[in-house]
C-alpha atoms as a PDB file:
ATOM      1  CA  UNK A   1     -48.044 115.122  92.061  1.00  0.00           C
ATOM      2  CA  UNK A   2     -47.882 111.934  93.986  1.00  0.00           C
ATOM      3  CA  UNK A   3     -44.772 110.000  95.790  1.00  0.00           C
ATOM      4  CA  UNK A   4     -45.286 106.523  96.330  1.00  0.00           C
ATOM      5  CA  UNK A   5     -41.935 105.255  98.573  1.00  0.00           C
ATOM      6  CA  UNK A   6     -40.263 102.292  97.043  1.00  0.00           C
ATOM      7  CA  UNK A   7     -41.006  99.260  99.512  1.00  0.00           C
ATOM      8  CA  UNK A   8     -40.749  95.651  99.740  1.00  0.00           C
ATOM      9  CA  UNK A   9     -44.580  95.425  99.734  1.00  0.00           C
ATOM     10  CA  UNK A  10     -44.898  94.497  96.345  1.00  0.00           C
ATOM     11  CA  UNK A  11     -41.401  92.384  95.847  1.00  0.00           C
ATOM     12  CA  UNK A  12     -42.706  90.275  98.410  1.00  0.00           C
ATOM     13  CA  UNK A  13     -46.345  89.628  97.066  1.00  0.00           C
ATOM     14  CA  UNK A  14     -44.469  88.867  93.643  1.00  0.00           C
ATOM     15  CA  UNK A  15     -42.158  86.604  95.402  1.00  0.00           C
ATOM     16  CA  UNK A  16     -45.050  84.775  96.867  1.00  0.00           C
ATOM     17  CA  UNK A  17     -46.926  84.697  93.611  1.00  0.00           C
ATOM     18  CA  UNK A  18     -43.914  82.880  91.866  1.00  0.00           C
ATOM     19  CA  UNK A  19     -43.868  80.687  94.984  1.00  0.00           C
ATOM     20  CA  UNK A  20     -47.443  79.501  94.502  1.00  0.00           C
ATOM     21  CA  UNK A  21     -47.439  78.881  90.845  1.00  0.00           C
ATOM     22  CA  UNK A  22     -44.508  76.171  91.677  1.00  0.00           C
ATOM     23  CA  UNK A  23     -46.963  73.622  92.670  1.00  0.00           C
ATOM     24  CA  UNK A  24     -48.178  71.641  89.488  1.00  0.00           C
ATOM     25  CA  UNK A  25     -48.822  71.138  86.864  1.00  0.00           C
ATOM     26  CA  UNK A  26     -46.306  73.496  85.405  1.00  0.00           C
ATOM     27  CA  UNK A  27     -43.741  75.252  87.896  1.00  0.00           C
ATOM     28  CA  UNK A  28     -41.084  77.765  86.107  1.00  0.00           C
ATOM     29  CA  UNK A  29     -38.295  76.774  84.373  1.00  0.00           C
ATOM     30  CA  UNK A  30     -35.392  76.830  86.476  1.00  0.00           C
ATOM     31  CA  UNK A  31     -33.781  79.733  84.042  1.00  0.00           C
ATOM     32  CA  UNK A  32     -36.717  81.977  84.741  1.00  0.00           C
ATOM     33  CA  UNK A  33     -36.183  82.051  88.180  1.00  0.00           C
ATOM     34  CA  UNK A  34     -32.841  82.822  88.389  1.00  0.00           C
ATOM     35  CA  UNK A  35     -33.694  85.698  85.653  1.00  0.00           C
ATOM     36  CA  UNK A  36     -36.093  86.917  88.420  1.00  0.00           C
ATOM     37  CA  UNK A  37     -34.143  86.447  91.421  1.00  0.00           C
ATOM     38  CA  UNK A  38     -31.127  88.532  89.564  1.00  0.00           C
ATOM     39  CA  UNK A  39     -33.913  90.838  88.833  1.00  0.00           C
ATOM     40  CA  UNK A  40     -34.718  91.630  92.001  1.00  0.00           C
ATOM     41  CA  UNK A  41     -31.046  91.679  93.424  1.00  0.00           C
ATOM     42  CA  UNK A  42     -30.260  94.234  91.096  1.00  0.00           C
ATOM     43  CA  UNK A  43     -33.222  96.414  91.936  1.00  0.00           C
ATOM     44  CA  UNK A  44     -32.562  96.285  96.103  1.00  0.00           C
ATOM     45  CA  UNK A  45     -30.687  99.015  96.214  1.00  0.00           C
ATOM     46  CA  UNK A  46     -33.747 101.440  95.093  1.00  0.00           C
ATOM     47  CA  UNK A  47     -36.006  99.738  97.647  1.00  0.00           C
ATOM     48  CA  UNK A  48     -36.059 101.856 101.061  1.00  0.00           C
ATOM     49  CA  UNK A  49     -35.415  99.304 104.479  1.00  0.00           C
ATOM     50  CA  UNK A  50     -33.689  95.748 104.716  1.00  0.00           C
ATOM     51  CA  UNK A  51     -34.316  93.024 102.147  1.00  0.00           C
ATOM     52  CA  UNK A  52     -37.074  91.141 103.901  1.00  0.00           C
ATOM     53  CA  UNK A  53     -35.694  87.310 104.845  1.00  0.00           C
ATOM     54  CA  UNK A  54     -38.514  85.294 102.075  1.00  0.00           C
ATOM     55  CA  UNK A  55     -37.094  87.674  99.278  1.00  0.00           C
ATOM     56  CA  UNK A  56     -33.927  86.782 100.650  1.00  0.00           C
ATOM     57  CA  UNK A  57     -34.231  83.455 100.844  1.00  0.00           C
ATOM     58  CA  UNK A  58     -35.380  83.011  97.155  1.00  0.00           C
ATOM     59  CA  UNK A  59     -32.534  85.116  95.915  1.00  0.00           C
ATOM     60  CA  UNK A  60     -30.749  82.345  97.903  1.00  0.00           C
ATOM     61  CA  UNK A  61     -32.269  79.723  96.311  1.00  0.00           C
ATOM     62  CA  UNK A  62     -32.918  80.497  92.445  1.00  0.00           C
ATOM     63  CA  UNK A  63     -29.796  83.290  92.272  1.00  0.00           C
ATOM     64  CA  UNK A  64     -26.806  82.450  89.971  1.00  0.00           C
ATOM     65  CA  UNK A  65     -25.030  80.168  91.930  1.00  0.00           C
ATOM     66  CA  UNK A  66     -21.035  81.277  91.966  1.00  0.00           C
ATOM     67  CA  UNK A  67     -18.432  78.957  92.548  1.00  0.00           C
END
């Protein structure tokens, strides 16, 4: 049997693959990202350590916005 901890390791790399596939010709609808970041939010609390500041920030960024 193997444990593998839950990190921000591979949040991160995803967040930085979504970053780079922004750049033309086709970036992701804006829908899709806020699908991910909610994604993500909703998953934090099962990730071991603080929320690292670029997963943060696109959370920030492509999150429902709430007025």
């Amino acid at each position: 049997m193997t444990f593998e901890a839950a990190t921000w390791h591979n949040t991160i790399e995803f967040v930085r693959e979504i970053e780079r596939s922004m750049r033309p010709p086709t970036p992701p609808a804006p829908v899709d990202l806020q699908a991910i970041a909610a994604e993500i939010e909703s998953g934090a609390s099962a990730i071991e350590g603080d929320m690292p500041f670029e997963v943060e920030a696109f959370i920030a960024r492509y999150g429902a916005r709430t007025s």
